[in-house]
C-alpha atoms as a PDB file:
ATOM      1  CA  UNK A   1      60.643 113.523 133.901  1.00  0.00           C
ATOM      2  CA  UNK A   2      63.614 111.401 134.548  1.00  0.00           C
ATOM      3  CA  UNK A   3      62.592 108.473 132.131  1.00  0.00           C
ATOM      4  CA  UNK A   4      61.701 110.943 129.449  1.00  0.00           C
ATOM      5  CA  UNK A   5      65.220 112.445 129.841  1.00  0.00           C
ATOM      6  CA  UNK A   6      66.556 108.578 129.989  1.00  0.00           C
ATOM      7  CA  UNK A   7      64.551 107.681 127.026  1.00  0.00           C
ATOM      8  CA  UNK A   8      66.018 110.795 124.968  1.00  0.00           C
ATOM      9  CA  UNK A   9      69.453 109.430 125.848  1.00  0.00           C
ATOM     10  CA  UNK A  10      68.701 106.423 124.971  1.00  0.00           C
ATOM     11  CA  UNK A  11      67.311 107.424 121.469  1.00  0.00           C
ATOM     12  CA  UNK A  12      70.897 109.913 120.901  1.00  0.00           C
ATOM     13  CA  UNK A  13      72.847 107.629 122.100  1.00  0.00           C
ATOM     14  CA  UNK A  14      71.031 104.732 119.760  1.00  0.00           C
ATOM     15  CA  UNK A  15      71.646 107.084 116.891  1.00  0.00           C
ATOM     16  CA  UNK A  16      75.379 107.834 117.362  1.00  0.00           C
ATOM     17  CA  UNK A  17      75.600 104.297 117.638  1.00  0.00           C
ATOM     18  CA  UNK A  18      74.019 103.329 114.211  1.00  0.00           C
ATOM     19  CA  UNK A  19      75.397 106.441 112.659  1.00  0.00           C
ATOM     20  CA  UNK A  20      78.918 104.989 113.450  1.00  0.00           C
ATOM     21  CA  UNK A  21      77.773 101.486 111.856  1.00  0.00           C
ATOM     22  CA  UNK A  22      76.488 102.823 108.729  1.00  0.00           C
ATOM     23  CA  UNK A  23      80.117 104.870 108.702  1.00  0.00           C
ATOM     24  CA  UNK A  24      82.432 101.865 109.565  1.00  0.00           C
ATOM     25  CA  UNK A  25      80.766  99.728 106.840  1.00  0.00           C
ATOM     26  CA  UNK A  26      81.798 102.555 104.814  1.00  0.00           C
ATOM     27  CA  UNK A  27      85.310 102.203 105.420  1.00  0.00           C
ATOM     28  CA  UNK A  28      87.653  99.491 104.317  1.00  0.00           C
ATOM     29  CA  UNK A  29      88.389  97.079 107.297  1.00  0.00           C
ATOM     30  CA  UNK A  30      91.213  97.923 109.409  1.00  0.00           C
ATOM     31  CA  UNK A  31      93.166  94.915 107.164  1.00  0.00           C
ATOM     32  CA  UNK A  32      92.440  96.190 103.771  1.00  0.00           C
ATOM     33  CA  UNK A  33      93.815 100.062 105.192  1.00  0.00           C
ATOM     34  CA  UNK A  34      96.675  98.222 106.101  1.00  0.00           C
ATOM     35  CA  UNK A  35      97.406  96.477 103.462  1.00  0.00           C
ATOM     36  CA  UNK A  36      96.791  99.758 101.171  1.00  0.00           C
ATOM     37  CA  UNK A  37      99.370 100.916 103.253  1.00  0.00           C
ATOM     38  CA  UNK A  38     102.097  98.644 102.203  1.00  0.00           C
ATOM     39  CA  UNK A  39     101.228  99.369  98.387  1.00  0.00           C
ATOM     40  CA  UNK A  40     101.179 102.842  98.844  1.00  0.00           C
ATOM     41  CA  UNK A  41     104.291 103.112 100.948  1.00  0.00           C
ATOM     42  CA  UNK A  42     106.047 100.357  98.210  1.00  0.00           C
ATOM     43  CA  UNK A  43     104.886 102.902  95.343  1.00  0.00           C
ATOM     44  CA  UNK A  44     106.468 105.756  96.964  1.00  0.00           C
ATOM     45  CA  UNK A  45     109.904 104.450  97.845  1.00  0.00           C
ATOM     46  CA  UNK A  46     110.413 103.796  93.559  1.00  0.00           C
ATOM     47  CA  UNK A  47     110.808 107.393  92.501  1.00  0.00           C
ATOM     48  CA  UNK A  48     112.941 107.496  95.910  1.00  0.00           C
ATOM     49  CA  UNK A  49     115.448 105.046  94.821  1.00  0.00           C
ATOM     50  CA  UNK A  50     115.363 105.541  90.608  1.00  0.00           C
ATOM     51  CA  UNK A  51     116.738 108.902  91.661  1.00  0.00           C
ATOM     52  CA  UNK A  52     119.298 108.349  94.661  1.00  0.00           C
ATOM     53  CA  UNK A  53     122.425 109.540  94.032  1.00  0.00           C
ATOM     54  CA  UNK A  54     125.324 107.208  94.951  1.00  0.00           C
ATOM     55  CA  UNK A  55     122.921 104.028  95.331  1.00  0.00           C
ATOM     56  CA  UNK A  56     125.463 101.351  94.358  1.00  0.00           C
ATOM     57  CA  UNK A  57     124.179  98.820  91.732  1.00  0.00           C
ATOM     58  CA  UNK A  58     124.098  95.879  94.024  1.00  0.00           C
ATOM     59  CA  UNK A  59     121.913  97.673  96.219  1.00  0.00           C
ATOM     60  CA  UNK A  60     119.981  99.203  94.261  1.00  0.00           C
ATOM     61  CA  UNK A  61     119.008  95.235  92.945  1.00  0.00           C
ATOM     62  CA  UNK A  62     118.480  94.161  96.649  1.00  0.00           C
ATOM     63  CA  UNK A  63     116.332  96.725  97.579  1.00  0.00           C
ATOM     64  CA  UNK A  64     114.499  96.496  94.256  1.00  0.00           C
ATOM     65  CA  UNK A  65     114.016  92.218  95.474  1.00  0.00           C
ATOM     66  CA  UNK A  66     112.557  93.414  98.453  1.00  0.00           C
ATOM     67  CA  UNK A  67     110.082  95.176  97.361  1.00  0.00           C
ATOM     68  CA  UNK A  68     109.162  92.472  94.865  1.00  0.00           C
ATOM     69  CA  UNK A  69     108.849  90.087  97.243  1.00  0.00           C
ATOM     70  CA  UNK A  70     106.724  92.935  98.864  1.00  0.00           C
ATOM     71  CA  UNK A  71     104.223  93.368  96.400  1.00  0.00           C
ATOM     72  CA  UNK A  72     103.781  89.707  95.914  1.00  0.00           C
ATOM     73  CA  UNK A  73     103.023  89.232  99.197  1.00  0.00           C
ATOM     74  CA  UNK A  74     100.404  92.130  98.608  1.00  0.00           C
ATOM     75  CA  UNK A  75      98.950  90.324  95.937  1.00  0.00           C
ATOM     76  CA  UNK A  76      98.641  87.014  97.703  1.00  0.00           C
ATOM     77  CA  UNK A  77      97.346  88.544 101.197  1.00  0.00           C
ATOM     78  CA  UNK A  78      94.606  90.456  98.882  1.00  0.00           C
ATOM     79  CA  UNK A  79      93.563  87.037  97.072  1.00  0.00           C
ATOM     80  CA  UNK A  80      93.461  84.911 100.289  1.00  0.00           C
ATOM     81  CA  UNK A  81      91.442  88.050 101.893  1.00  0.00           C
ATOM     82  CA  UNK A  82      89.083  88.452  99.004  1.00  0.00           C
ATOM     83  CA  UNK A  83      88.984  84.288  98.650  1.00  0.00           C
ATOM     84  CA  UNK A  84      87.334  81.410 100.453  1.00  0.00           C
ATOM     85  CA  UNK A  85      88.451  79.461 103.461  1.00  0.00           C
ATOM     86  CA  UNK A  86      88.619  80.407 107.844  1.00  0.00           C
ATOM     87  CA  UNK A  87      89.886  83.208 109.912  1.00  0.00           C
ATOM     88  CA  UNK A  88      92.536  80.477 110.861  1.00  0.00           C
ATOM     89  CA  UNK A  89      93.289  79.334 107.699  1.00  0.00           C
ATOM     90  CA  UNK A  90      93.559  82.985 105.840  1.00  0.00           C
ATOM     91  CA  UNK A  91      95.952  84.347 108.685  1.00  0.00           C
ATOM     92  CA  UNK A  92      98.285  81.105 108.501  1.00  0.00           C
ATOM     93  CA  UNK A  93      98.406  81.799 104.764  1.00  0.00           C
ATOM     94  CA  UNK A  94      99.228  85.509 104.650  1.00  0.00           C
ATOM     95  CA  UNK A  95     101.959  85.272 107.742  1.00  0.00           C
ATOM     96  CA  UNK A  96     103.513  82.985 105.013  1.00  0.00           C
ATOM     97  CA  UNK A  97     103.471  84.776 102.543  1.00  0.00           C
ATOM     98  CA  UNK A  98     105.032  87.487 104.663  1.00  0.00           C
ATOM     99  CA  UNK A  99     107.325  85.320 106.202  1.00  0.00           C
ATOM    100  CA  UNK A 100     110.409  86.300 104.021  1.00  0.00           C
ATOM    101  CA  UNK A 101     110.139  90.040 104.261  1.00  0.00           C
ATOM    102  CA  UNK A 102     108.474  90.783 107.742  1.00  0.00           C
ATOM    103  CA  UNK A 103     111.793  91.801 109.167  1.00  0.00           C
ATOM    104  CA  UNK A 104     112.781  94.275 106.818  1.00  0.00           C
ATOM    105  CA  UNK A 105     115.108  94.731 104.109  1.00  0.00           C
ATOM    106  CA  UNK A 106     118.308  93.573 105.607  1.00  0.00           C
ATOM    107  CA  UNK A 107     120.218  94.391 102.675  1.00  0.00           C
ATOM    108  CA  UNK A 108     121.047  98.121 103.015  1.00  0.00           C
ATOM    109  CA  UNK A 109     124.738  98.549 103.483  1.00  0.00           C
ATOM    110  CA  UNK A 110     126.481 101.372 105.331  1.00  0.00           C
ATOM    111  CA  UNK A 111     126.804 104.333 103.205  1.00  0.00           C
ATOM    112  CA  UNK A 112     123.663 104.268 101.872  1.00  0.00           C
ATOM    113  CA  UNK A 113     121.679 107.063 101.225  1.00  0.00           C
ATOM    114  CA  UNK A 114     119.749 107.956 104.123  1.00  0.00           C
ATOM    115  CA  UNK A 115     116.719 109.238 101.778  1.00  0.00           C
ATOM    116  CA  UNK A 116     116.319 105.634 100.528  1.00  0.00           C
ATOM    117  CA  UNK A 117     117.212 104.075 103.680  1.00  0.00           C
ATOM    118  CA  UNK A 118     114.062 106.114 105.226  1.00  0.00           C
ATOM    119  CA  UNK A 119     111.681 104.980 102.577  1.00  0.00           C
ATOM    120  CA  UNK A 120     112.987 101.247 102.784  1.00  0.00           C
ATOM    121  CA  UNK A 121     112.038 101.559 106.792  1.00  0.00           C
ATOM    122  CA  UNK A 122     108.889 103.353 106.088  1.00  0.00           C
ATOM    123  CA  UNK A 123     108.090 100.273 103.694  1.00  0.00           C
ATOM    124  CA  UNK A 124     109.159  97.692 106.378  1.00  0.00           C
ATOM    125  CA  UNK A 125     106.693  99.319 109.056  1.00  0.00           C
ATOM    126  CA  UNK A 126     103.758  99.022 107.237  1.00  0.00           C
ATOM    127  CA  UNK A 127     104.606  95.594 106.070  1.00  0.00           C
ATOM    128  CA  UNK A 128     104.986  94.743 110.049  1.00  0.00           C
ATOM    129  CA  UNK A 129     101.897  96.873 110.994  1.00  0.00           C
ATOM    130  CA  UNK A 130      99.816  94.871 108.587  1.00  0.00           C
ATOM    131  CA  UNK A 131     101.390  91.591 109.281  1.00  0.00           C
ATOM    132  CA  UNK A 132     100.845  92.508 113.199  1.00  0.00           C
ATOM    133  CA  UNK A 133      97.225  92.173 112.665  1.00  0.00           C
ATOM    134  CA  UNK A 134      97.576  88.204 112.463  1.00  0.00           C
ATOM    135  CA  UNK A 135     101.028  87.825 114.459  1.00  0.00           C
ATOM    136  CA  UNK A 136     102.376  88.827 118.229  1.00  0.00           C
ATOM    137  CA  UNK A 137     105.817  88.862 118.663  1.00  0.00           C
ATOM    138  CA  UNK A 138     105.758  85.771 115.656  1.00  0.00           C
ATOM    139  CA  UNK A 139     103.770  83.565 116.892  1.00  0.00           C
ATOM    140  CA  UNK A 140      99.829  83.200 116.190  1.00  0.00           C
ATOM    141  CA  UNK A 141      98.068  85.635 118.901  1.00  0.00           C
ATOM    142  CA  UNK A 142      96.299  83.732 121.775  1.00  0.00           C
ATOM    143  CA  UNK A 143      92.771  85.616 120.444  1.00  0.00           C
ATOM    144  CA  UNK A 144      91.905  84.369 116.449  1.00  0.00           C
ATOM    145  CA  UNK A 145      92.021  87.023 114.117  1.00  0.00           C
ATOM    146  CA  UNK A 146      88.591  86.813 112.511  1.00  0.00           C
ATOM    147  CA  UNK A 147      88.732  87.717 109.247  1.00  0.00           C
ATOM    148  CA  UNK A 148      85.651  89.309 107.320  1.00  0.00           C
ATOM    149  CA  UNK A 149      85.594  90.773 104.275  1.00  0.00           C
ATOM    150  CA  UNK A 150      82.841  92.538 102.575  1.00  0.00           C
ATOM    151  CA  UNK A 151      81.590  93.249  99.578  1.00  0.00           C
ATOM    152  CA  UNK A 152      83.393  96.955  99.495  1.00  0.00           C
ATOM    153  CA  UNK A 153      86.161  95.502 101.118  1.00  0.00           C
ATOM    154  CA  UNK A 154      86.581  92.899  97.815  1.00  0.00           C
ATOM    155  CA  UNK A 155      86.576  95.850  95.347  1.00  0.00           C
ATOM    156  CA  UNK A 156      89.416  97.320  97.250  1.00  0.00           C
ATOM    157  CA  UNK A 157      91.054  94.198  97.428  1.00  0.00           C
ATOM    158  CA  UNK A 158      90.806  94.028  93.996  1.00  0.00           C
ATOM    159  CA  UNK A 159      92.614  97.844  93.609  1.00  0.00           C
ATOM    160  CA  UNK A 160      95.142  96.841  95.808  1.00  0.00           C
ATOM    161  CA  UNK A 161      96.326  93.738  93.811  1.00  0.00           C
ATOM    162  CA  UNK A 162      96.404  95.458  90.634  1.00  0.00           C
ATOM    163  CA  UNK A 163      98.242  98.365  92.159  1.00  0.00           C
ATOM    164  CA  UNK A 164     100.927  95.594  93.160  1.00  0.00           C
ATOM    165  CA  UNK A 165     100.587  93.910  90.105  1.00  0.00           C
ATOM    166  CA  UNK A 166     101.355  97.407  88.202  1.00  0.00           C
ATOM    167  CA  UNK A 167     103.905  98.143  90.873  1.00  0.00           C
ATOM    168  CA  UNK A 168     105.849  94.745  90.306  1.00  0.00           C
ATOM    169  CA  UNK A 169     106.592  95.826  86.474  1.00  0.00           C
ATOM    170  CA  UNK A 170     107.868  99.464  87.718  1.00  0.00           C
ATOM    171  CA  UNK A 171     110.422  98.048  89.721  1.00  0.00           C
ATOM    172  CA  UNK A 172     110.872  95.722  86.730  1.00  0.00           C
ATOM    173  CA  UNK A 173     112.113  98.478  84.771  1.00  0.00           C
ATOM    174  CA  UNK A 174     114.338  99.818  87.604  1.00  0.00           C
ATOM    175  CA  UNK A 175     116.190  96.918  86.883  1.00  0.00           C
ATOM    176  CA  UNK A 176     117.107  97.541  83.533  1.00  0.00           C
END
């Protein structure tokens, strides 16, 4: 009686277990999500600053730089996740091309709009939570990232750069 009752654990339990793995290869990885993230939260902070009232000129330009530099970064990281080459060699690339911008905008005076100040944060912290994947405290963690990237993962990869890509001439026109 006892092994039949084991054995019918077993066999849930085996079933949750596969269950989950046909759902998490489903999902996007945990970097791609991320890096959606940053898009999306880049996308959203445009309308936020086009319409602030009282943005000064000058910061309305620095901000709009930072999130340049922002979505090129997204459209590297996607490449070098989508592309060829090690774990090792992928994460040294993208904290690179994050290097510039992982600390924020640092260019949001006093004064300014606490709306677009918000959104300019909210862009910053999903640049660092993405970025944290390959970094601790910035320095390379002490455990390699290992980065794998399927075939799903690839197509979204490819949404993602073209949503930056798109996203770089908006804030091309906010300069105008």
């Amino acid at each position: 009686m006892k092994t039949a009752l084991g054995l019918a654990h077993i066999i849930v339990i085996a079933g949750m277990v596969f269950a989950l793995l046909i759902l998490s290869a489903c999902q996007p990885s945990t970097l791609v999500s991320a890096l959606e993230g940053v898009i999306a939260a880049a996308e959203i902070a445009v309308p936020v600053i086009g319409s602030a009232v009282g943005l000064p000129p000058q910061t309305q330009a620095a901000i709009v730089a930072y999130l340049q530099l922002v979505d090129a970064a997204a459209v590297k990281a996607s490449t070098i996740l989508a592309g060829t080459g090690t774990s090792a060699e992928k994460s040294t690339r993208i904290i690179a091309a994050f290097a510039n911008i992982t600390e924020g905008c640092n260019c949001i005076p006093a004064g300014t709009p606490q709306t677009v100040v918000n959104m300019v944060n909210v862009v910053a912290q999903a640049v660092g939570k993405f970025i944290g994947n390959f970094q601790h405290q910035g320095i390379l963690p002490t455990k390699p990232v290992v980065v794998k990237v399927g075939g799903q993962d690839r197509a979204a990869l490819a949404k993602i750069r073209h949503r930056a890509e798109v996203h770089m001439l908006k804030l091309q026109e906010l300069k105008k």
